[in-house]
N, C-alpha and C. Protein backbone atom coordinates (compact mmCIF):
# COMPACT_ATOMS: atom_id res chain seq x y z
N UNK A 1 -3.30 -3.06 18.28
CA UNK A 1 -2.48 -2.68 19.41
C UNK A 1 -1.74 -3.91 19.93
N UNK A 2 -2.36 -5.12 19.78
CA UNK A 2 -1.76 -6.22 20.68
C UNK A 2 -0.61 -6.56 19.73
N UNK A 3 -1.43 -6.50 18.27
CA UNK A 3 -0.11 -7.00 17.07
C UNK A 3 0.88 -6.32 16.92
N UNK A 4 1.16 -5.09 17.36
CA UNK A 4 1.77 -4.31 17.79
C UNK A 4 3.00 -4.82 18.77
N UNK A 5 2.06 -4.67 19.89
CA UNK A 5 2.91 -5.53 20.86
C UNK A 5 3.75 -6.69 20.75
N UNK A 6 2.94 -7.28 19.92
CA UNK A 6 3.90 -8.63 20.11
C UNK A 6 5.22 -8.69 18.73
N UNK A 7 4.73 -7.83 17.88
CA UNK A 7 5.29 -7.67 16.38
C UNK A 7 7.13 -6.94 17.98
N UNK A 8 6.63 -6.26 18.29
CA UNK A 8 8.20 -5.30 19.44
C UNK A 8 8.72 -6.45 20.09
N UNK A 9 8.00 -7.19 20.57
CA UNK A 9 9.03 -8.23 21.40
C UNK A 9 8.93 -9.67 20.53
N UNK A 10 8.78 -9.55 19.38
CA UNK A 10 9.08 -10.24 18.83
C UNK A 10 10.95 -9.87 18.36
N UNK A 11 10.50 -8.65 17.84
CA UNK A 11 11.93 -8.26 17.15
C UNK A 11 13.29 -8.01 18.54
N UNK A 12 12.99 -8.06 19.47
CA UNK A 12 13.84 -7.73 20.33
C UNK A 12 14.52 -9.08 20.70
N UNK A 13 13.85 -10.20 20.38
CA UNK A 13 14.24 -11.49 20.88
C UNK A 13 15.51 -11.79 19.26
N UNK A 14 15.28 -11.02 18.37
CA UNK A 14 16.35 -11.70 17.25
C UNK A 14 17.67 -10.58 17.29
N UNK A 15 19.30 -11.05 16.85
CA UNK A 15 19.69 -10.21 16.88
C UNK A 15 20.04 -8.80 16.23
N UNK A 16 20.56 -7.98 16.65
CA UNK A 16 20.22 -6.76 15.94
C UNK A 16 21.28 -6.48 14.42
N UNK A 17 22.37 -6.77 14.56
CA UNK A 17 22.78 -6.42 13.41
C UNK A 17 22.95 -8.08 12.22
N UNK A 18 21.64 -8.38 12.18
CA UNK A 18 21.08 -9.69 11.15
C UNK A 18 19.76 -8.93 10.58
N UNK A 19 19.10 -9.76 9.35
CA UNK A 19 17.95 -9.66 8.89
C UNK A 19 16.92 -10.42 9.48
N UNK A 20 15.80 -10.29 8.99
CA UNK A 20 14.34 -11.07 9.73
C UNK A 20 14.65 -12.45 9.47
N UNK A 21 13.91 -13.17 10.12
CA UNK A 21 14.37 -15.02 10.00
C UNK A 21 13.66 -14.96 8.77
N UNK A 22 12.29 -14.91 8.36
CA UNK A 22 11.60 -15.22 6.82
C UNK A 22 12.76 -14.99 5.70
N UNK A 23 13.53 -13.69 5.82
CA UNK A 23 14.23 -13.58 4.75
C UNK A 23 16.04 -13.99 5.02
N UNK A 24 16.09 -14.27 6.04
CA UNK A 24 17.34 -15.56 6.17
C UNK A 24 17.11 -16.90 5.56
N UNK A 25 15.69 -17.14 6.05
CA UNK A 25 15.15 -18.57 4.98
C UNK A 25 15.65 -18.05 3.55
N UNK A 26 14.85 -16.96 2.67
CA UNK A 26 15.45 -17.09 1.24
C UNK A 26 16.45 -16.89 1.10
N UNK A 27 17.02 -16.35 1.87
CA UNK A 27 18.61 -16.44 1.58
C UNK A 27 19.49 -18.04 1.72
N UNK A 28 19.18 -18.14 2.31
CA UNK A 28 19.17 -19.64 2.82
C UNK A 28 19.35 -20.83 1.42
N UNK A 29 17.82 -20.13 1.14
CA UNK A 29 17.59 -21.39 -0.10
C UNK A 29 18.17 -20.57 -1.76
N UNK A 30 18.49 -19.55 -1.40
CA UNK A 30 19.31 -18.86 -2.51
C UNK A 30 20.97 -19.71 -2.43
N UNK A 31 21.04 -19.22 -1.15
CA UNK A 31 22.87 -19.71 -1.45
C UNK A 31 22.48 -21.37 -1.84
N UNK A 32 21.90 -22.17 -1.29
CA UNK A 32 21.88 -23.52 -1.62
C UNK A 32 21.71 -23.76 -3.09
N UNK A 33 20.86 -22.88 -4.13
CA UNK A 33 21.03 -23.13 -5.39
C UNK A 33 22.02 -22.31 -5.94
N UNK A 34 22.63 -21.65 -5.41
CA UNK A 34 23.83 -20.66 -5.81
C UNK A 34 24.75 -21.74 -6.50
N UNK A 35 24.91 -22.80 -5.95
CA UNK A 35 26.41 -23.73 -6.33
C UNK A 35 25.92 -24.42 -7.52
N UNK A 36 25.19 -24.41 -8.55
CA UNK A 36 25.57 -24.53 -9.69
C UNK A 36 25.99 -23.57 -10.65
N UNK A 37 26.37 -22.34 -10.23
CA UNK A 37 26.34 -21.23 -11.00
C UNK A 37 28.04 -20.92 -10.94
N UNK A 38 28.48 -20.17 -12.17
CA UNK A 38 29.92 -19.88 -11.88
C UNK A 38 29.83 -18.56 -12.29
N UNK A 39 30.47 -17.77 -11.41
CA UNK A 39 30.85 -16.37 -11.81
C UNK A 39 31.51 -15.79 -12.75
N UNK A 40 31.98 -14.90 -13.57
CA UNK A 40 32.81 -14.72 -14.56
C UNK A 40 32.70 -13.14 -13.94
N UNK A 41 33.93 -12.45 -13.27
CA UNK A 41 34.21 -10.88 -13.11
C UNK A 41 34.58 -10.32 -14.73
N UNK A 42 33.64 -9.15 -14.49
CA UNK A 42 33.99 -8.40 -15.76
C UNK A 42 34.63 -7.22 -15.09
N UNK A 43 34.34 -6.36 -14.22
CA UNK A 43 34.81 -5.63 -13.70
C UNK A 43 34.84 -5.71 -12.35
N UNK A 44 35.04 -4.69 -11.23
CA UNK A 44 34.95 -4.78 -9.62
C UNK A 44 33.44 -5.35 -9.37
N UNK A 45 32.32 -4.44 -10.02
CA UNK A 45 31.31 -4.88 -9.79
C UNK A 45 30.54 -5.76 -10.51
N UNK A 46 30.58 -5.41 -12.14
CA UNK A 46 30.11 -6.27 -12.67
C UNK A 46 30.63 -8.01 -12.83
N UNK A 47 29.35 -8.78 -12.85
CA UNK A 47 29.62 -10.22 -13.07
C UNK A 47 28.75 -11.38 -14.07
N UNK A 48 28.89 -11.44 -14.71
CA UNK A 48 28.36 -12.67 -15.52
C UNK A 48 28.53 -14.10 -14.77
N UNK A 49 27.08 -14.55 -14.96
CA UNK A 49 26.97 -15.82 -14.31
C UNK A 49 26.74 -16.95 -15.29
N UNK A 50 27.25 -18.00 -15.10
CA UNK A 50 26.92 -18.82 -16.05
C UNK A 50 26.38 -19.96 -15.42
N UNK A 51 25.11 -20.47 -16.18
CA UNK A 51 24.88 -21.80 -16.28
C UNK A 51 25.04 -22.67 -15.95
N UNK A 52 24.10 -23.74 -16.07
CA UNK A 52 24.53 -25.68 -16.42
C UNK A 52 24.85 -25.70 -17.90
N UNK A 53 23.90 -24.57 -18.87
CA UNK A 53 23.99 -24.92 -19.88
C UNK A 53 24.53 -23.30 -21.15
N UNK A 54 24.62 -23.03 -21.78
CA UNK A 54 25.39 -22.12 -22.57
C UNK A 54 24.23 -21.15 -22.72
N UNK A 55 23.15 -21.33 -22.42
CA UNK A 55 22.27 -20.53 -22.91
C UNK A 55 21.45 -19.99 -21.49
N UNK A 56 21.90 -20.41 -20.66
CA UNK A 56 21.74 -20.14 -18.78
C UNK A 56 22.87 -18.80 -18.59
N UNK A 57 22.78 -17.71 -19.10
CA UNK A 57 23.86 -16.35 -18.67
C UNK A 57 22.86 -15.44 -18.17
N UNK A 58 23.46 -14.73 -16.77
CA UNK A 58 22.87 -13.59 -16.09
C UNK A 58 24.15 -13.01 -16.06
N UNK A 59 23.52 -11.80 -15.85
CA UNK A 59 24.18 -10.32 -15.62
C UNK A 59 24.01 -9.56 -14.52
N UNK A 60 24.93 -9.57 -13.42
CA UNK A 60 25.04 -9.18 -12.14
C UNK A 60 25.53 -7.84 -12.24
N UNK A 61 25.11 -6.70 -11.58
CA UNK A 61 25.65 -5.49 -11.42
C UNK A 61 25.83 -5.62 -9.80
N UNK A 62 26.81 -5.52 -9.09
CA UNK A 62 26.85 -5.35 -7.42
C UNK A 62 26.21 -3.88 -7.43
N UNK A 63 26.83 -3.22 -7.75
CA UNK A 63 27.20 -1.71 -7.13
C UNK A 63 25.62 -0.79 -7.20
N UNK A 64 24.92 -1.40 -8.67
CA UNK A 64 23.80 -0.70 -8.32
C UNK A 64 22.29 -1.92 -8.01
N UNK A 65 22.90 -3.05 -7.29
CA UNK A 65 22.02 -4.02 -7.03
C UNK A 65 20.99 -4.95 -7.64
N UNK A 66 21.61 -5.20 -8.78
CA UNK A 66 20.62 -5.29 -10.81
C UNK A 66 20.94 -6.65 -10.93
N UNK A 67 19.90 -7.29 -11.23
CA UNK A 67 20.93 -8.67 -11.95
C UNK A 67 19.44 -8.76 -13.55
N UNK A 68 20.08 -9.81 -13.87
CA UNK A 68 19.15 -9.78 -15.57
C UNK A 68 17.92 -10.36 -15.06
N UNK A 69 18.01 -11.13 -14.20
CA UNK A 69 16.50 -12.25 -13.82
C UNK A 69 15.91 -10.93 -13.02
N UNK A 70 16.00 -10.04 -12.54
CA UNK A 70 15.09 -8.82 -11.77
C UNK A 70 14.52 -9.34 -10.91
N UNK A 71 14.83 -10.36 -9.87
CA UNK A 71 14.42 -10.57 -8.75
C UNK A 71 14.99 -9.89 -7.36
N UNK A 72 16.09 -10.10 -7.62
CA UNK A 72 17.22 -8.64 -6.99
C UNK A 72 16.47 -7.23 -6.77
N UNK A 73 16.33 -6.49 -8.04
CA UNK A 73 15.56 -5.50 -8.30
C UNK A 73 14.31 -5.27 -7.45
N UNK A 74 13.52 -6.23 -7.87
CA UNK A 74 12.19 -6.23 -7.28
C UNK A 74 11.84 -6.48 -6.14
N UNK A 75 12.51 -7.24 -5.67
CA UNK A 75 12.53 -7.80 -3.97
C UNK A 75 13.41 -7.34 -3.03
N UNK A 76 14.56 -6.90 -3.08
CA UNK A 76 15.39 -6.58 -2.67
C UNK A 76 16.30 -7.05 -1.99
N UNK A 77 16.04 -8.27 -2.28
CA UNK A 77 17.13 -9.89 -1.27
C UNK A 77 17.68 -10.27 -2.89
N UNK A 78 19.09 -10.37 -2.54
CA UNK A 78 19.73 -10.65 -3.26
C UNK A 78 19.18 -12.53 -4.07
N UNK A 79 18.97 -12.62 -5.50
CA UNK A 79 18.70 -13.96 -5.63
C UNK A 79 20.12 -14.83 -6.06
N UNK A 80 20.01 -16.28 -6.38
CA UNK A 80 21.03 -17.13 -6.52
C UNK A 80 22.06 -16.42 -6.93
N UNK A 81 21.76 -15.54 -8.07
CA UNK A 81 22.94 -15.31 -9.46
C UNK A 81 23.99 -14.18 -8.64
N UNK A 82 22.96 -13.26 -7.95
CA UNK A 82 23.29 -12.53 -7.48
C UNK A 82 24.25 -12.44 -6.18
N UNK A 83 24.06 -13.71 -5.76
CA UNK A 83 24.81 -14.47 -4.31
C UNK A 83 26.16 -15.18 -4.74
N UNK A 84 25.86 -15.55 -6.34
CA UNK A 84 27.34 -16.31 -6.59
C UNK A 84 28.01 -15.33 -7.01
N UNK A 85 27.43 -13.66 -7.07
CA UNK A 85 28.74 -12.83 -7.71
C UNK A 85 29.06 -12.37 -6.21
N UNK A 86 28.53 -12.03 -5.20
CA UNK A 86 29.00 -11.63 -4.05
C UNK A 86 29.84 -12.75 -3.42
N UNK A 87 29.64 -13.46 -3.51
CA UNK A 87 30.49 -14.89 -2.99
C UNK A 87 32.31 -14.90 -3.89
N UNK A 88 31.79 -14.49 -5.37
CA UNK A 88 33.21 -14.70 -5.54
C UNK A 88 33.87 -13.05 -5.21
N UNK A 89 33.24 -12.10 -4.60
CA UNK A 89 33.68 -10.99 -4.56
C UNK A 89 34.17 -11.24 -3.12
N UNK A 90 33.92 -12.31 -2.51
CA UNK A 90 33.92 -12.58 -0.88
C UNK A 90 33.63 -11.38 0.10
N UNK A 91 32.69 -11.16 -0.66
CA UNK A 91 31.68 -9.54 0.15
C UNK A 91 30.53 -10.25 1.18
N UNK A 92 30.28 -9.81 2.32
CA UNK A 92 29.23 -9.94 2.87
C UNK A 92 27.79 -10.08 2.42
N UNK A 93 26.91 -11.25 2.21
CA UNK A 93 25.76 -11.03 1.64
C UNK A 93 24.82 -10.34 2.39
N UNK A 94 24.62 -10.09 4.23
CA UNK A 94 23.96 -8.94 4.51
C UNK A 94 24.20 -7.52 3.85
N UNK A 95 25.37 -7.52 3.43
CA UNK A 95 25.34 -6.03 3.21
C UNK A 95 24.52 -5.81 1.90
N UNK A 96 24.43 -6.71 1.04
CA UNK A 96 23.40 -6.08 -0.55
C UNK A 96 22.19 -6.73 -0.20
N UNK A 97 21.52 -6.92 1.42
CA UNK A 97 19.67 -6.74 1.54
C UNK A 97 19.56 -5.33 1.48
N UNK A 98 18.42 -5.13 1.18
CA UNK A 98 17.83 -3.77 1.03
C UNK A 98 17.40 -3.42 2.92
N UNK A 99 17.68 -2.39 3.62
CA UNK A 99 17.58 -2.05 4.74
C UNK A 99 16.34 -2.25 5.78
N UNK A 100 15.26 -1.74 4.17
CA UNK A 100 14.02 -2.95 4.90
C UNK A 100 13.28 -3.83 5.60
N UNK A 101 14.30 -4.88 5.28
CA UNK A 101 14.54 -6.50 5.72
C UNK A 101 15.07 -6.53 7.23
N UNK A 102 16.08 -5.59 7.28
CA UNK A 102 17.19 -5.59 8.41
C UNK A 102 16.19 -5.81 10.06
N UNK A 103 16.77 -5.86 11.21
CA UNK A 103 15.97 -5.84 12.31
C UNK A 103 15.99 -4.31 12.60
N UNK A 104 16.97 -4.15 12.59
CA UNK A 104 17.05 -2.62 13.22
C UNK A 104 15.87 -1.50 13.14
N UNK A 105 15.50 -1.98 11.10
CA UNK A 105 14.69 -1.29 11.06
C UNK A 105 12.85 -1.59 11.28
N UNK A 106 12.89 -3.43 11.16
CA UNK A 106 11.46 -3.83 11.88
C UNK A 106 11.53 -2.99 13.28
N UNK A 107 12.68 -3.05 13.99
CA UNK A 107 12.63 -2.27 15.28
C UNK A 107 12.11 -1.08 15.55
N UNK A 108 12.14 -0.19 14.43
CA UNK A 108 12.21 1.25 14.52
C UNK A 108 10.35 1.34 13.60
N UNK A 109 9.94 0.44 13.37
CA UNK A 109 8.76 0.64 12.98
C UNK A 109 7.58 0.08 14.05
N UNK A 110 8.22 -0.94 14.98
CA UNK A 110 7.23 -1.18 15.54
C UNK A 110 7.63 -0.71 17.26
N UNK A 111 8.23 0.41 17.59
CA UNK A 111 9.16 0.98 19.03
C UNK A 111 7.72 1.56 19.23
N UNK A 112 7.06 2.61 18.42
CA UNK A 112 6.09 3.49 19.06
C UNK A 112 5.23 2.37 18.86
N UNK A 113 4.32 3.34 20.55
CA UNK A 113 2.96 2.12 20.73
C UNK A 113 1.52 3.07 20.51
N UNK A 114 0.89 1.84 20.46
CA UNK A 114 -0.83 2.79 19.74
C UNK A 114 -1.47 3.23 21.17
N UNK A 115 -1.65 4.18 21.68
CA UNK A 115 -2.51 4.59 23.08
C UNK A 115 -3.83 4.14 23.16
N UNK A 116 -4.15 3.32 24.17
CA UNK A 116 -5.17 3.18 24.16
C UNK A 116 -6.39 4.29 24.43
N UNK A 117 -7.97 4.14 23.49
CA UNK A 117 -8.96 5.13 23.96
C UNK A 117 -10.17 4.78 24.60
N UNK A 118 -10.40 6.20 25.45
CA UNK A 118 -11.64 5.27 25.96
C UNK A 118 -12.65 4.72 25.14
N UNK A 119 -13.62 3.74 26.23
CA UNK A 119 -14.77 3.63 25.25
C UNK A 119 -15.67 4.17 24.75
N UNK A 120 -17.19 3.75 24.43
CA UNK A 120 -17.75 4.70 23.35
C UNK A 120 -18.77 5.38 25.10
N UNK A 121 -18.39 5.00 26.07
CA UNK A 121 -19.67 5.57 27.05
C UNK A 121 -18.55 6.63 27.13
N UNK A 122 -17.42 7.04 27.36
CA UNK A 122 -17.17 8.33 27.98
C UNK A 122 -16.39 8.96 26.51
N UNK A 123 -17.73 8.16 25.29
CA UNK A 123 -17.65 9.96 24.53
C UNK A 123 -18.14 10.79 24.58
N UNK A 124 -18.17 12.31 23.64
CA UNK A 124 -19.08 13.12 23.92
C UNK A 124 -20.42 12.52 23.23
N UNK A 125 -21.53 13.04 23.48
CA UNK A 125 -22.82 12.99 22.98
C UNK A 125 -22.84 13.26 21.29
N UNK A 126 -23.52 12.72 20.69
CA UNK A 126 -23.50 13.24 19.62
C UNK A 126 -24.70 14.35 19.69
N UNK A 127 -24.03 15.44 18.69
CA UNK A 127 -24.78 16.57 18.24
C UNK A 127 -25.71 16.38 17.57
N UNK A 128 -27.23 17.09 17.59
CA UNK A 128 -28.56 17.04 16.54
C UNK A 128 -27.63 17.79 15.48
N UNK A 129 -27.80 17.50 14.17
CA UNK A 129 -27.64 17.94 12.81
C UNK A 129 -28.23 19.39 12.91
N UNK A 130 -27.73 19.98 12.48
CA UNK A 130 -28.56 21.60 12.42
C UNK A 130 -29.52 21.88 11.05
N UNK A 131 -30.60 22.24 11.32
CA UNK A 131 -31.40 22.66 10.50
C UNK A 131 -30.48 23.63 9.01
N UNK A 132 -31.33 23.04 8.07
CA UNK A 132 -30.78 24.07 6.94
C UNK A 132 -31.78 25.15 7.08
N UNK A 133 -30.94 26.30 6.54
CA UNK A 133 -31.59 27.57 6.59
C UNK A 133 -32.53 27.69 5.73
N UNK A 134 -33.36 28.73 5.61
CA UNK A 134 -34.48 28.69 4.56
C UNK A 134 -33.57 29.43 3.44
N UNK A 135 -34.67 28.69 2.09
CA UNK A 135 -33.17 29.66 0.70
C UNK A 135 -34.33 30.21 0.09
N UNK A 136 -34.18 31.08 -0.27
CA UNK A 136 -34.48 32.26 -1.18
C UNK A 136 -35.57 31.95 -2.57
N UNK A 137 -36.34 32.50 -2.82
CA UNK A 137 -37.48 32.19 -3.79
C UNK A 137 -36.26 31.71 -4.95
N UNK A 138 -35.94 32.57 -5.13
CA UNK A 138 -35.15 32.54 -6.50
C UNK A 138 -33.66 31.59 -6.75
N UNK A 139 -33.19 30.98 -5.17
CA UNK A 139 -32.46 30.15 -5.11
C UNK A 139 -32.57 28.53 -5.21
N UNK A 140 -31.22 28.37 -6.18
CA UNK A 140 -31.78 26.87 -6.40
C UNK A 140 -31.63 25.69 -5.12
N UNK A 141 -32.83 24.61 -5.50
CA UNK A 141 -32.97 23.80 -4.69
C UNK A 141 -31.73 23.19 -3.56
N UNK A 142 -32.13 22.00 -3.58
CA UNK A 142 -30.93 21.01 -2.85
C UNK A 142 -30.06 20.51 -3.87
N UNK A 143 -31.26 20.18 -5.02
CA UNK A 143 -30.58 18.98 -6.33
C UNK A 143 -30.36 20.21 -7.04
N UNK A 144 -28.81 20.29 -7.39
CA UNK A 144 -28.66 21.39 -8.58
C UNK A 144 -28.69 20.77 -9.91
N UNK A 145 -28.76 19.51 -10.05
CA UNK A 145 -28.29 19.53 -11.65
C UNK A 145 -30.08 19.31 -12.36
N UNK A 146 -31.29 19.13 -10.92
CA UNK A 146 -32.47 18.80 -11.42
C UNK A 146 -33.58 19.86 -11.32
N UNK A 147 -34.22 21.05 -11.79
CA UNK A 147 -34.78 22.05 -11.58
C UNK A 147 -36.09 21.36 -11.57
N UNK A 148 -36.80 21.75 -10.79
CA UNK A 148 -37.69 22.20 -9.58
C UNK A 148 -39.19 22.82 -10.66
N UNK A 149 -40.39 21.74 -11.04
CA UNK A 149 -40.94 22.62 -11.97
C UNK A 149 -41.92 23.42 -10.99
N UNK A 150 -41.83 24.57 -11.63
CA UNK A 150 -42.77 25.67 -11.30
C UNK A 150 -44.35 25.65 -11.20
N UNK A 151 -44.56 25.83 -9.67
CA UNK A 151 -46.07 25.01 -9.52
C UNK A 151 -46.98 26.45 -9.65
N UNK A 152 -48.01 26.15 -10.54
CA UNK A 152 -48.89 27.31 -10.84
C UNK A 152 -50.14 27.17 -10.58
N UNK A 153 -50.88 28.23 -10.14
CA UNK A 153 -52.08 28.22 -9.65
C UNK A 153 -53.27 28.00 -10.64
N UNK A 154 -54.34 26.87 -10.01
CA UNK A 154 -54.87 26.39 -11.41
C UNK A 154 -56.46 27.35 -11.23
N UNK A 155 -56.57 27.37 -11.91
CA UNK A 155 -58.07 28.62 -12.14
C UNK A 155 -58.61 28.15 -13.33
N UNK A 156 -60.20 27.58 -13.14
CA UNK A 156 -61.06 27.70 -13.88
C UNK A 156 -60.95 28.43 -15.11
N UNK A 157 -61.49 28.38 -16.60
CA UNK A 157 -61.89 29.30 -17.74
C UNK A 157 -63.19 29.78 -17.04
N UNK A 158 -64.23 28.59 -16.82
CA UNK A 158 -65.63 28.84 -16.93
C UNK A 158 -65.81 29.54 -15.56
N UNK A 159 -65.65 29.23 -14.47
CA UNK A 159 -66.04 29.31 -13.54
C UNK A 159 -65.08 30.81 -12.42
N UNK A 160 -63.85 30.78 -13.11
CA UNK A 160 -63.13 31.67 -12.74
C UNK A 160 -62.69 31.34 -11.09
N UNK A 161 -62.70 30.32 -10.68
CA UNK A 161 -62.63 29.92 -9.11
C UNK A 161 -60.97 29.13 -9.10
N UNK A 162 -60.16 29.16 -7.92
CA UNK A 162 -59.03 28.31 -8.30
C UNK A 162 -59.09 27.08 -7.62
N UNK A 163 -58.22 25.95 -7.88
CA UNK A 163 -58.27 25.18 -7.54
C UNK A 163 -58.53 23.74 -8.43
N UNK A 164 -59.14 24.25 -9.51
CA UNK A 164 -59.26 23.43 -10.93
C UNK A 164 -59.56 24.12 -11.94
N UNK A 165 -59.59 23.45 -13.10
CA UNK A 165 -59.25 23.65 -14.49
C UNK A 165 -60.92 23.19 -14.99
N UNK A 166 -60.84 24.07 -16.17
CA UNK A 166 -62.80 23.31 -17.26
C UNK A 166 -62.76 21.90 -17.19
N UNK A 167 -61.34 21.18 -17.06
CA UNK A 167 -61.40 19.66 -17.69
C UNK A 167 -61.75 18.85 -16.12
N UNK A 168 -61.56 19.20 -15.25
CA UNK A 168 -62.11 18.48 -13.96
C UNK A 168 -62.89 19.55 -13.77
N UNK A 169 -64.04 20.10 -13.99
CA UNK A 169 -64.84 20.87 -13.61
C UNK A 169 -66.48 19.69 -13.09
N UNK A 170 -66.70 20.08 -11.82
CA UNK A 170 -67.67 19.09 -11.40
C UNK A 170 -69.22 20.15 -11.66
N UNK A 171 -69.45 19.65 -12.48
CA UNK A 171 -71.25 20.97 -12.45
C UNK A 171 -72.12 20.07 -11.83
């Protein structure tokens, strides 16, 4: 509840149409390695990035947010390669974060608050467990998968009395 709290006026203190400061940092340190990279437009959206060296090529898609390194993809903050094709597109790099990130929407996740409840003295009582019912001669036990051996009445050969068998017979 408190993290709560403070997570709301946290976000109210940054402005609203920017992303969270954590992911202004990577952006941050994205554009700063961005400038060894050169763009090559293949189309509106697509872009090939090149290298220091000939064998350093990525593949930028703007439009559906893709680049070849899949950090783009996976994270949803645009990475270096991906910053030098928006840069030469001179497009806004807030606009290709994923909405996520944005404040608006930390805002809208942390607006509702948790109600506080009482404590444990003004709960109800707890209830006694209710007796199980009695089950049926012929119904199975508690343990179903373990049957229950059948206790039989022991009766004498010699003596014909119950209660024992000839082999514990005390004469």
């Amino acid at each position: 509840m408190a993290r709560m709290l403070a997570n709301r006026e946290k976000a109210h203190k940054w402005s609203s149409n920017d992303v969270c400061p954590k992911i202004k940092d990577i952006l941050h340190k994205n554009q700063t390695a961005m400038g060894e990279y050169i763009p090559r437009k293949s189309n509106q959206w697509k872009y090939e990035i090149i290298g220091a060296t000939m064998h350093d090529s990525w593949a930028v898609d703007l439009e559906n947010r893709i680049c070849s390194c899949r950090k783009w993809s996976i994270m949803g903050i645009p990475c270096k390669h991906a910053i030098a094709a928006i840069r030469a597109k001179k497009d806004n790099i807030l606009d290709y974060v994923d909405d996520c990130y944005k404040v608006e929407t930390y805002r809208r996740i942390y607006e509702h608050a948790i109600l506080p409840i009482n404590g444990p003295q003004m709960w109800p009582n707890q209830l006694k467990k209710q007796k199980a019912r009695r089950k049926e001669a012929d119904e199975v036990g508690a343990s179903r998968t373990k049957m229950k051996r059948k206790q039989q009445s022991l009766d004498c050969n010699r003596c014909n009395k119950p209660g024992h068998n000839k082999k514990n017979l005390q004469i």
